[in-house]
PDB file of N, CA and C in Angstrom:
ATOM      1  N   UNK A   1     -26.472  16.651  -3.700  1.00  0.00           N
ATOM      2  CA  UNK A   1     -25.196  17.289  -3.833  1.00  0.00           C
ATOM      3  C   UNK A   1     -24.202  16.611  -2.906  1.00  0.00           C
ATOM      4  N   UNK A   2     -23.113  16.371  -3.194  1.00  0.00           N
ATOM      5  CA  UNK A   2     -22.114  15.354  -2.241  1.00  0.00           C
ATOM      6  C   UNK A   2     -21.032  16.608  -2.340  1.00  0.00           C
ATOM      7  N   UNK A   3     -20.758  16.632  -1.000  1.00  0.00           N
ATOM      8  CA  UNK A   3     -19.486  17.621  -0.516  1.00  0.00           C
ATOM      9  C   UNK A   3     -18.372  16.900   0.007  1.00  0.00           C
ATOM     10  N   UNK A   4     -16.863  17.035  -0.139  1.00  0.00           N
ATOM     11  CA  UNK A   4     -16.180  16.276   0.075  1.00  0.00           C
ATOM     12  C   UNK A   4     -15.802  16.994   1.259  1.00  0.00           C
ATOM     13  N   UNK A   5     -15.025  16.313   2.517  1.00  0.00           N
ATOM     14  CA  UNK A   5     -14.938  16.876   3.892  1.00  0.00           C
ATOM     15  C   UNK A   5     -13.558  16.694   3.937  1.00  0.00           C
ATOM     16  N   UNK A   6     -12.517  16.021   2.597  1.00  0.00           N
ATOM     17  CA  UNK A   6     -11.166  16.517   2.435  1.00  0.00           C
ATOM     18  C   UNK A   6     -10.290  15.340   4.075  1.00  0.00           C
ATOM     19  N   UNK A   7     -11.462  14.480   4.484  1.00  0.00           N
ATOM     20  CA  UNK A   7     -10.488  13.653   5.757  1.00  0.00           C
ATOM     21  C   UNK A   7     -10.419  12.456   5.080  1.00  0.00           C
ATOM     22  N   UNK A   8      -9.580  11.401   5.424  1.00  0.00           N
ATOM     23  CA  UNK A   8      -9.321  10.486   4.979  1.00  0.00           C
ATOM     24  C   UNK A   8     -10.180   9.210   5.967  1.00  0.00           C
ATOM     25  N   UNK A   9     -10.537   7.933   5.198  1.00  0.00           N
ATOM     26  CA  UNK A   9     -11.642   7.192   5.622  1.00  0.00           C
ATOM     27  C   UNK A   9     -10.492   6.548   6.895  1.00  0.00           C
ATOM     28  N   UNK A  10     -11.372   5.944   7.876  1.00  0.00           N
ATOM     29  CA  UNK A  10     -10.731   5.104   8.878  1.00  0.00           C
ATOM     30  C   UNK A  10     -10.550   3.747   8.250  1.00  0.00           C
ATOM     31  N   UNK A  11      -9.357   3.350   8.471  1.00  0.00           N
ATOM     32  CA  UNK A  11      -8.771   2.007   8.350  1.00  0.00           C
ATOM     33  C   UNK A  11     -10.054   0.568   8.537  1.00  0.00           C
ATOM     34  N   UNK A  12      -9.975  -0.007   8.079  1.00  0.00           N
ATOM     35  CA  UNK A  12     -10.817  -1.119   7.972  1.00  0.00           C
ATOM     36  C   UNK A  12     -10.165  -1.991   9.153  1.00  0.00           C
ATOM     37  N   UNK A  13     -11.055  -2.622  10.541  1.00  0.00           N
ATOM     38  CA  UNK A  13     -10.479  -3.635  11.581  1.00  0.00           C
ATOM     39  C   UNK A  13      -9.388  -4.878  10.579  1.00  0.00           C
ATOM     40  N   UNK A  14      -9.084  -5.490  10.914  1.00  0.00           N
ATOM     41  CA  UNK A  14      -8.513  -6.912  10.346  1.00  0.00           C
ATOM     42  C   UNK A  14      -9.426  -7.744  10.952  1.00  0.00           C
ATOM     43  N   UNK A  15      -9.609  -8.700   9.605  1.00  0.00           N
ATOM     44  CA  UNK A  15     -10.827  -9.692   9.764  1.00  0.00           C
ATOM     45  C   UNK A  15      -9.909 -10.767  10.582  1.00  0.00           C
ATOM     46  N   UNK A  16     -10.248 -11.488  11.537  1.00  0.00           N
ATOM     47  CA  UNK A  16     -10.030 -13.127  12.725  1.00  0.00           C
ATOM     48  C   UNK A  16     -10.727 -14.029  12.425  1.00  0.00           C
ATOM     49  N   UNK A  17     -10.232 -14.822  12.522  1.00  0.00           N
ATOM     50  CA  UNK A  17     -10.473 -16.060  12.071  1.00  0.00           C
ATOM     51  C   UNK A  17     -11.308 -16.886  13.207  1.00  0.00           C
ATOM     52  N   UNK A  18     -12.705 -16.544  12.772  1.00  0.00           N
ATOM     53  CA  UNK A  18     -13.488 -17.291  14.116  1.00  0.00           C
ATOM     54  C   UNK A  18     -13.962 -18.271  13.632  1.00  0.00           C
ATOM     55  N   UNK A  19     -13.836 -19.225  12.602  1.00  0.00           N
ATOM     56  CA  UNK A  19     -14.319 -20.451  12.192  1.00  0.00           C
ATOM     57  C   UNK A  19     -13.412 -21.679  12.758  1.00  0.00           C
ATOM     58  N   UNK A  20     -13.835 -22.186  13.647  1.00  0.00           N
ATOM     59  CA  UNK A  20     -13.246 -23.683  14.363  1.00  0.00           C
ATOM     60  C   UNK A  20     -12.440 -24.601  13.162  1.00  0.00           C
ATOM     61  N   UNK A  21     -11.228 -24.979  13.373  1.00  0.00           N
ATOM     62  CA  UNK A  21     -11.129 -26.081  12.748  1.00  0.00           C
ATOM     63  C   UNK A  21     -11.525 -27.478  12.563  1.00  0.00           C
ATOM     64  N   UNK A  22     -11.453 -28.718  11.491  1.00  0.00           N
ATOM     65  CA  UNK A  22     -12.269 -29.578  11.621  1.00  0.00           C
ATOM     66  C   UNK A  22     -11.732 -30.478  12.625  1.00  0.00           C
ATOM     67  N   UNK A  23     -12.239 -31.694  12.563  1.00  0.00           N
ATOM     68  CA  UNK A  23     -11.464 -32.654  13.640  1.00  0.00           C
ATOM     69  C   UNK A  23      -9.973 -33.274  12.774  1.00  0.00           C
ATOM     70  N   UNK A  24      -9.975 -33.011  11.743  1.00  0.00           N
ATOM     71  CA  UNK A  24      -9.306 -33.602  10.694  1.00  0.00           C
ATOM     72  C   UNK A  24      -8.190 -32.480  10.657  1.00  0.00           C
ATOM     73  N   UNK A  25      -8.403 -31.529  10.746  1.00  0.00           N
ATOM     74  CA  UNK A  25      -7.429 -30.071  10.243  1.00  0.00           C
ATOM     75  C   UNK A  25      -6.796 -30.141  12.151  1.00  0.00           C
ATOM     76  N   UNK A  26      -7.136 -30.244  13.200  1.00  0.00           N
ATOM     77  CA  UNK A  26      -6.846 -29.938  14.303  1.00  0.00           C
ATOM     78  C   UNK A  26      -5.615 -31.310  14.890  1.00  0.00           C
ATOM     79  N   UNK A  27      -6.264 -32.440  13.947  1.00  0.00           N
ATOM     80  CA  UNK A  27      -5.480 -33.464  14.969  1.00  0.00           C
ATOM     81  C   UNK A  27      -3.445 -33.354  13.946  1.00  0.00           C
ATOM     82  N   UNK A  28      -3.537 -32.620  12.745  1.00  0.00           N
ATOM     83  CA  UNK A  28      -2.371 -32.493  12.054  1.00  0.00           C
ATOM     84  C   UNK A  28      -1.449 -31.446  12.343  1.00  0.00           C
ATOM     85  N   UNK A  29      -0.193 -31.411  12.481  1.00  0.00           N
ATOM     86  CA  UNK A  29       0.381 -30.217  12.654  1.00  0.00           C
ATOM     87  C   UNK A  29       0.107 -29.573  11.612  1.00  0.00           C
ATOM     88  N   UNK A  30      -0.001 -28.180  12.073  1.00  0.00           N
ATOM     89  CA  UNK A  30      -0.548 -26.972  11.445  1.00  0.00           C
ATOM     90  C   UNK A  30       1.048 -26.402  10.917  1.00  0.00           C
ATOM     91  N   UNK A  31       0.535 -26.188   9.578  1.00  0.00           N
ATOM     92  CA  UNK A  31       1.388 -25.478   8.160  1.00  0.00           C
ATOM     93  C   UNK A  31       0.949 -24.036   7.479  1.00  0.00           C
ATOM     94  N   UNK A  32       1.748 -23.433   7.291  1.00  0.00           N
ATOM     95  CA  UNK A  32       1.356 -21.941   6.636  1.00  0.00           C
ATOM     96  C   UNK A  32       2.359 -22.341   5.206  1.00  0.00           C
ATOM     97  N   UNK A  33       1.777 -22.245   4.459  1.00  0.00           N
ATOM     98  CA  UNK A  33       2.355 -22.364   3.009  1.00  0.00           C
ATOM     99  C   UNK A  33       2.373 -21.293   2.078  1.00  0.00           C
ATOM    100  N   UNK A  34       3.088 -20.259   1.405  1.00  0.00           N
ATOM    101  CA  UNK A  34       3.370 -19.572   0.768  1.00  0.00           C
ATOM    102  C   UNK A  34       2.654 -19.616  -0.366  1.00  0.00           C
ATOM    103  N   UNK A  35       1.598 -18.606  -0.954  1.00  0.00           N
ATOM    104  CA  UNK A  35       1.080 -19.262  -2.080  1.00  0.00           C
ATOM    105  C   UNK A  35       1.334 -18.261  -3.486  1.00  0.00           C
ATOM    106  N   UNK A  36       1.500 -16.497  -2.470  1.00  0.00           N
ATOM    107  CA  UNK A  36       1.698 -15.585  -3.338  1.00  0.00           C
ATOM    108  C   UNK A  36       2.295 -14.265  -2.758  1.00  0.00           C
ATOM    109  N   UNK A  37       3.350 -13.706  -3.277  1.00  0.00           N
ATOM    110  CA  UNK A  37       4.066 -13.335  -2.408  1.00  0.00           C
ATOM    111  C   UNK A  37       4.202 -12.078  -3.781  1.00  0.00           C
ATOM    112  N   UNK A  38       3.353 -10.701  -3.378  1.00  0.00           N
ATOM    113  CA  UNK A  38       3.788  -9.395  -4.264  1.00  0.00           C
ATOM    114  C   UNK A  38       4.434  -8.694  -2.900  1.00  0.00           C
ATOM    115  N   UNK A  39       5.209  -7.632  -3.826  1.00  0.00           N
ATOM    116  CA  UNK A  39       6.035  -6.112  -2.844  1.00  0.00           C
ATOM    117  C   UNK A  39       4.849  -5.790  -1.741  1.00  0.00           C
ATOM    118  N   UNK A  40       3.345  -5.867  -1.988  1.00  0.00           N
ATOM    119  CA  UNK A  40       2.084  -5.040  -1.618  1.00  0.00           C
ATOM    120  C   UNK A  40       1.491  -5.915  -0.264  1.00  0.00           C
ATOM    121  N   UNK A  41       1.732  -7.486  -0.389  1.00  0.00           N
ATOM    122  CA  UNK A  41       1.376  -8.150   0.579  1.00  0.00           C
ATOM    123  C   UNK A  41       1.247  -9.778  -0.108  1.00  0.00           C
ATOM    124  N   UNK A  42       0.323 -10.484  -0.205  1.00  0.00           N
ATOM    125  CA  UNK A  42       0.188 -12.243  -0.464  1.00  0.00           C
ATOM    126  C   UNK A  42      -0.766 -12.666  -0.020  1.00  0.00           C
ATOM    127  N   UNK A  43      -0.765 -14.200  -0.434  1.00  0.00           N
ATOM    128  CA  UNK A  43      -1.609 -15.005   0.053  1.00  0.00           C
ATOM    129  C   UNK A  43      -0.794 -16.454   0.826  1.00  0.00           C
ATOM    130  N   UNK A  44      -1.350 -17.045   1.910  1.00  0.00           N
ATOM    131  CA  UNK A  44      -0.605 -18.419   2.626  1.00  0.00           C
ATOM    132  C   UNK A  44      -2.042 -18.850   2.589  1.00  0.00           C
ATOM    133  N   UNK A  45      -1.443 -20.305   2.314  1.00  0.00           N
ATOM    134  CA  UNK A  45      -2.673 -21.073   2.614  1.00  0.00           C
ATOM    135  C   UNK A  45      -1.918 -21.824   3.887  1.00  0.00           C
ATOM    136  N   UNK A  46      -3.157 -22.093   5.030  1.00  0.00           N
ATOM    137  CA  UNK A  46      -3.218 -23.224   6.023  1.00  0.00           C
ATOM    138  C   UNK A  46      -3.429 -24.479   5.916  1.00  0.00           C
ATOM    139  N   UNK A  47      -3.400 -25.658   6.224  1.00  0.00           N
ATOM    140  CA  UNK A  47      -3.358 -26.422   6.554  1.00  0.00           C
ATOM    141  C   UNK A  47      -2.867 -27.090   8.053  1.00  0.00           C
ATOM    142  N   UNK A  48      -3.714 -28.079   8.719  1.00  0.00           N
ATOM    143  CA  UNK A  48      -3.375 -28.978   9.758  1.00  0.00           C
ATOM    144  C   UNK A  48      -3.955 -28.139  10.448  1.00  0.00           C
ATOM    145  N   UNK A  49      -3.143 -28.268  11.879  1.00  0.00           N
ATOM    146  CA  UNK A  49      -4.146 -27.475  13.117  1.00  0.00           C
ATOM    147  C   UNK A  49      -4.060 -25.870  13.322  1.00  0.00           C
ATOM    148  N   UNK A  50      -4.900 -24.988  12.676  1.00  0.00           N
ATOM    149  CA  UNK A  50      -5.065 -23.726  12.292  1.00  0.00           C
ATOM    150  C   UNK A  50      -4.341 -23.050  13.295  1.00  0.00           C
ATOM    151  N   UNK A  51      -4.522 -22.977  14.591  1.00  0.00           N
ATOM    152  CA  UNK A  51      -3.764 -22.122  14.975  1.00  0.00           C
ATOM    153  C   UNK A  51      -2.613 -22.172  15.029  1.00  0.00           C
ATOM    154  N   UNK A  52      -1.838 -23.627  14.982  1.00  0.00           N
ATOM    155  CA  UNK A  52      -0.365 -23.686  14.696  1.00  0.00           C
ATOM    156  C   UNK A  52       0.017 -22.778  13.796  1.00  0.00           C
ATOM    157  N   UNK A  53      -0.991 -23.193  12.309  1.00  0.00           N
ATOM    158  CA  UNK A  53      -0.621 -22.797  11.136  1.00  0.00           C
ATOM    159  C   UNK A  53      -0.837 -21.331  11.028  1.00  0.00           C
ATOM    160  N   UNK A  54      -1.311 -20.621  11.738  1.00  0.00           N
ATOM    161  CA  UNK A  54      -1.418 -19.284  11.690  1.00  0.00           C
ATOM    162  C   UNK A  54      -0.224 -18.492  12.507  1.00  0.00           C
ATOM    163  N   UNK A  55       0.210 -19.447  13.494  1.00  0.00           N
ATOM    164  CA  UNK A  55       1.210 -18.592  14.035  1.00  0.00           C
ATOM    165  C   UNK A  55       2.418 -18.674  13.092  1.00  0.00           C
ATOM    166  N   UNK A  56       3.124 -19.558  11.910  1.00  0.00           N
ATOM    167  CA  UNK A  56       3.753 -19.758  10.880  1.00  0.00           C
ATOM    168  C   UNK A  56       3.471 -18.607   9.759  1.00  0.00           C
ATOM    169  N   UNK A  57       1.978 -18.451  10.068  1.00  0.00           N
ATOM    170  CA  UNK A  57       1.846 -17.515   9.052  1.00  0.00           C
ATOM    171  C   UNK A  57       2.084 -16.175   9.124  1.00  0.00           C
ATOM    172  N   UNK A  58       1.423 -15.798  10.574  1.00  0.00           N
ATOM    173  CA  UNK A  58       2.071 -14.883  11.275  1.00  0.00           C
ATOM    174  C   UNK A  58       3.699 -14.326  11.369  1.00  0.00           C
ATOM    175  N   UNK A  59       4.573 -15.632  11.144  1.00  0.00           N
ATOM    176  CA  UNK A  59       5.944 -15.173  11.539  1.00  0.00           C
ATOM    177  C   UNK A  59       5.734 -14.520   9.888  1.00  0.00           C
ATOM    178  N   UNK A  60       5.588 -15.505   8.907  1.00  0.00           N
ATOM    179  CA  UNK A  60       5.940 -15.184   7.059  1.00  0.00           C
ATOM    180  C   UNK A  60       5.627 -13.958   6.992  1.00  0.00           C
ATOM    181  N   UNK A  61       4.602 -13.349   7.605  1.00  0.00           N
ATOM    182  CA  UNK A  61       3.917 -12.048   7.006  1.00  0.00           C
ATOM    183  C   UNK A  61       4.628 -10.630   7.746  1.00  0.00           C
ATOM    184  N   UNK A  62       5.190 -11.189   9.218  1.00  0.00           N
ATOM    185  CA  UNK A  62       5.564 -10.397   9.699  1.00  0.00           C
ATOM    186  C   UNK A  62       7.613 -10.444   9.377  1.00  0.00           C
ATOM    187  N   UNK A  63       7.858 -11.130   8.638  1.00  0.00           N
ATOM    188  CA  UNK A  63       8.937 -11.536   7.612  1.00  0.00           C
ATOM    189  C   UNK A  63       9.082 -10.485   6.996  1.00  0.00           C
ATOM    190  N   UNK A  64       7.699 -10.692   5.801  1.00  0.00           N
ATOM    191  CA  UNK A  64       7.982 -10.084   4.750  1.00  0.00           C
ATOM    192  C   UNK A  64       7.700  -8.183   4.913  1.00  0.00           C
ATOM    193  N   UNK A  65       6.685  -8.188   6.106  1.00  0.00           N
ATOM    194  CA  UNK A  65       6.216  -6.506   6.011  1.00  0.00           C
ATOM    195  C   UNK A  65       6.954  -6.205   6.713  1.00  0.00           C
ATOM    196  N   UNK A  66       7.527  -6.716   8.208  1.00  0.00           N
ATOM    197  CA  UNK A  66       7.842  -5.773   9.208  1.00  0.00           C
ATOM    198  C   UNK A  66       7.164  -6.711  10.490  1.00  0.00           C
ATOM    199  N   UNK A  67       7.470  -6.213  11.225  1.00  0.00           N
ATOM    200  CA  UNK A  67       6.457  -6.560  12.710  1.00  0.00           C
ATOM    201  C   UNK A  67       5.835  -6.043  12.767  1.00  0.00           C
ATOM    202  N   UNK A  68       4.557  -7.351  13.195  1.00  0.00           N
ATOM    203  CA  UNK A  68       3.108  -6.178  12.882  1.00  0.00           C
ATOM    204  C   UNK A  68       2.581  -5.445  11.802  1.00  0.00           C
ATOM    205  N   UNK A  69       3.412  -4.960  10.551  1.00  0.00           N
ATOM    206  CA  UNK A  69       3.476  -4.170   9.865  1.00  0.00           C
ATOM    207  C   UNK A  69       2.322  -4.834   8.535  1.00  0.00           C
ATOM    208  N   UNK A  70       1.553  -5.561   9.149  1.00  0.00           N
ATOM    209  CA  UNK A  70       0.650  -6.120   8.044  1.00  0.00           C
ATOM    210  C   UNK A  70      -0.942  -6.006   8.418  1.00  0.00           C
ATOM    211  N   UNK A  71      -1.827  -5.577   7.637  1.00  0.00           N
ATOM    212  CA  UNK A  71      -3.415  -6.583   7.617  1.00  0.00           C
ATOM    213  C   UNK A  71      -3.939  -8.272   7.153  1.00  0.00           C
ATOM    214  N   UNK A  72      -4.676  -8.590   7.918  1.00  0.00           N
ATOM    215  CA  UNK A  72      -5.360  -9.733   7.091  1.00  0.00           C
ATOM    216  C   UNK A  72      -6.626  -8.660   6.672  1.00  0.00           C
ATOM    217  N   UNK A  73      -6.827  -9.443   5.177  1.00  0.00           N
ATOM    218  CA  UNK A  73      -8.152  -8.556   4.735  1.00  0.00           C
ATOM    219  C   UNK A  73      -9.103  -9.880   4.100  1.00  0.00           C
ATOM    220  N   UNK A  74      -8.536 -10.911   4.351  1.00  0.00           N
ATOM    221  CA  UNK A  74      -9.419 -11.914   3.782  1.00  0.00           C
ATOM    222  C   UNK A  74      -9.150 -12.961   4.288  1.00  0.00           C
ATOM    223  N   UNK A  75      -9.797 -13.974   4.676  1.00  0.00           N
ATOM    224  CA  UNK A  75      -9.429 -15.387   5.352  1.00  0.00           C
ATOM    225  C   UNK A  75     -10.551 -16.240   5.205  1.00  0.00           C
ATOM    226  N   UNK A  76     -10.277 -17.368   4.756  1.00  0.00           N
ATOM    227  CA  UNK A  76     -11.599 -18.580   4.797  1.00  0.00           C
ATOM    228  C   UNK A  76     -10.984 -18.951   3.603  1.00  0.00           C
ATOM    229  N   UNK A  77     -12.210 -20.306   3.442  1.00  0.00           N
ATOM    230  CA  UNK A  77     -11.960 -21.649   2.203  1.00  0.00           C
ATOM    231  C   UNK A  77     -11.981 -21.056   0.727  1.00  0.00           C
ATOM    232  N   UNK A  78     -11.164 -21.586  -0.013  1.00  0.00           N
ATOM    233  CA  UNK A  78     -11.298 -20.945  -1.151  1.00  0.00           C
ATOM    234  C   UNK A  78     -10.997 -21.817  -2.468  1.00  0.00           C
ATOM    235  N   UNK A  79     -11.312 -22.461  -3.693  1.00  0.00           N
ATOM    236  CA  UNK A  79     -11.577 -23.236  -4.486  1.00  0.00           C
ATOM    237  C   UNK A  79      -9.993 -23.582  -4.779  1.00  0.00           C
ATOM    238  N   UNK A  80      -9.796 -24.805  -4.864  1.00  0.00           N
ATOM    239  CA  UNK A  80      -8.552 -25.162  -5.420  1.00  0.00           C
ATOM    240  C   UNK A  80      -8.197 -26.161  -6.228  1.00  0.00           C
ATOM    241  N   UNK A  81      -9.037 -25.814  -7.584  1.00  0.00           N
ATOM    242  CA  UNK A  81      -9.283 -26.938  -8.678  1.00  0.00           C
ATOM    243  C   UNK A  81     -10.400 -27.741  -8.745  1.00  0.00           C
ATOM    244  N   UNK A  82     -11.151 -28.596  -8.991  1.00  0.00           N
ATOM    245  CA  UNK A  82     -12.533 -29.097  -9.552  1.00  0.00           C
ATOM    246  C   UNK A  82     -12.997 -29.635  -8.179  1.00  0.00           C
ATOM    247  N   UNK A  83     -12.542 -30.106  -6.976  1.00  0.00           N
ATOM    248  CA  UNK A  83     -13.133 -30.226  -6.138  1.00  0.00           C
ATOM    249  C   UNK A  83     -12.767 -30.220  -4.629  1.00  0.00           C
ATOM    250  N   UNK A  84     -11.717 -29.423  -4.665  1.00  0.00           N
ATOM    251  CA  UNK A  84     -11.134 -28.860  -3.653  1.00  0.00           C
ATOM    252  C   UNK A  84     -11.077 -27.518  -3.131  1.00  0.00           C
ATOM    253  N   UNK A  85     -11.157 -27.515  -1.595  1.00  0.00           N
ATOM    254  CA  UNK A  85     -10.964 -26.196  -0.802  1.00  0.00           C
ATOM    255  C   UNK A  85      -9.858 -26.353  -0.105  1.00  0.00           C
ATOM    256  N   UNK A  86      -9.452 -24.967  -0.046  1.00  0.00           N
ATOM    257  CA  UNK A  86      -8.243 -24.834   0.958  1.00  0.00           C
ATOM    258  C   UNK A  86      -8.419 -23.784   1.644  1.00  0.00           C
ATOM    259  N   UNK A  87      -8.246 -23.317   3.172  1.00  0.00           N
ATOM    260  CA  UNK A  87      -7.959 -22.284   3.366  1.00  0.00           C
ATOM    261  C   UNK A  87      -7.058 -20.934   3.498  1.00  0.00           C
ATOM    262  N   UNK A  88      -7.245 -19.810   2.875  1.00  0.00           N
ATOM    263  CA  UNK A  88      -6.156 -19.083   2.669  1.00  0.00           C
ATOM    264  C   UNK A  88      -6.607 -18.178   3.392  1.00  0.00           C
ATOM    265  N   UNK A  89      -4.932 -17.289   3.876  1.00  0.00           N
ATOM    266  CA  UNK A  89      -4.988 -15.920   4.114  1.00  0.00           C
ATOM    267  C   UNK A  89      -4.469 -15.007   3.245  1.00  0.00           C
ATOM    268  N   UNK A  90      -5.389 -13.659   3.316  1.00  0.00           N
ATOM    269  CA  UNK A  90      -4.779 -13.001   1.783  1.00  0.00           C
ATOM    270  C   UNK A  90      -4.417 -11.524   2.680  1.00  0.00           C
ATOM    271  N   UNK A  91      -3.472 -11.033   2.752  1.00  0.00           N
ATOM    272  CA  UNK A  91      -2.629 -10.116   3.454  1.00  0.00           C
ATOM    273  C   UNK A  91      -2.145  -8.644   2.748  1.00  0.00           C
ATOM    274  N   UNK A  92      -1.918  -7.661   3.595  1.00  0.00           N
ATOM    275  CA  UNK A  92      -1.420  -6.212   2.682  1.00  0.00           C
ATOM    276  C   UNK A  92      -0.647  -5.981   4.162  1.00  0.00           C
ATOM    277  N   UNK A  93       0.559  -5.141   3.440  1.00  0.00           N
ATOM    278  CA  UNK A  93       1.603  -4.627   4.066  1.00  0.00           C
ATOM    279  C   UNK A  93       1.260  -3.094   4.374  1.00  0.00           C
ATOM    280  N   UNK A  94       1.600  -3.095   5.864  1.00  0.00           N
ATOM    281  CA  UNK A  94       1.067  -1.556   6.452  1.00  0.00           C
ATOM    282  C   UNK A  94       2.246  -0.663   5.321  1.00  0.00           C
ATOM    283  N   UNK A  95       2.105   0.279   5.081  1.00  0.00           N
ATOM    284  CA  UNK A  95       2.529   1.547   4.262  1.00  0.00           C
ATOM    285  C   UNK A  95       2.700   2.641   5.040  1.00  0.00           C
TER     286      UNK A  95
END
């Protein structure tokens, strides 16, 4: 028998980005690139030296939601045509 307790679930942490960049991604200036941009939140992909490129991404997201006013809910490599990866961040706007 499942009883409902009528509270609402706790917020999910925001996932960080603990994967090192390569030697190749670190020695380039780091880029946040716009890849998808709904009312609800988006996706940026990175490129060059990640943490540059995250603080770029950081400003875009905190652009588009608000300050602060965002989650990351997804981050890492992700397929970009027959034999390419890129890494993206995929984002939601606090409500």
């Amino acid at each position: 028998m499942l009883v409902a307790c009528g509270g609402k679930s706790p917020k999910p942490a925001p996932i960080e980005n603990t994967e090192k960049p390569t030697a190749d991604e670190s020695s380039q200036p780091g880029k946040g690139k716009t890849i998808q941009r709904m009312a609800t939140g988006g996706v940026i992909e990175l490129s060059g030296d990640r943490g540059e490129a995250m603080e770029q991404a950081a400003h875009e997201m905190s652009a588009h939601c608000g300050a602060d006013a965002y989650t990351i809910i997804q981050e890492g490599e992700e397929a970009i045509g027959a034999s390419q990866t890129a890494w993206r961040v995929h984002y939601e706007c606090n409500k």
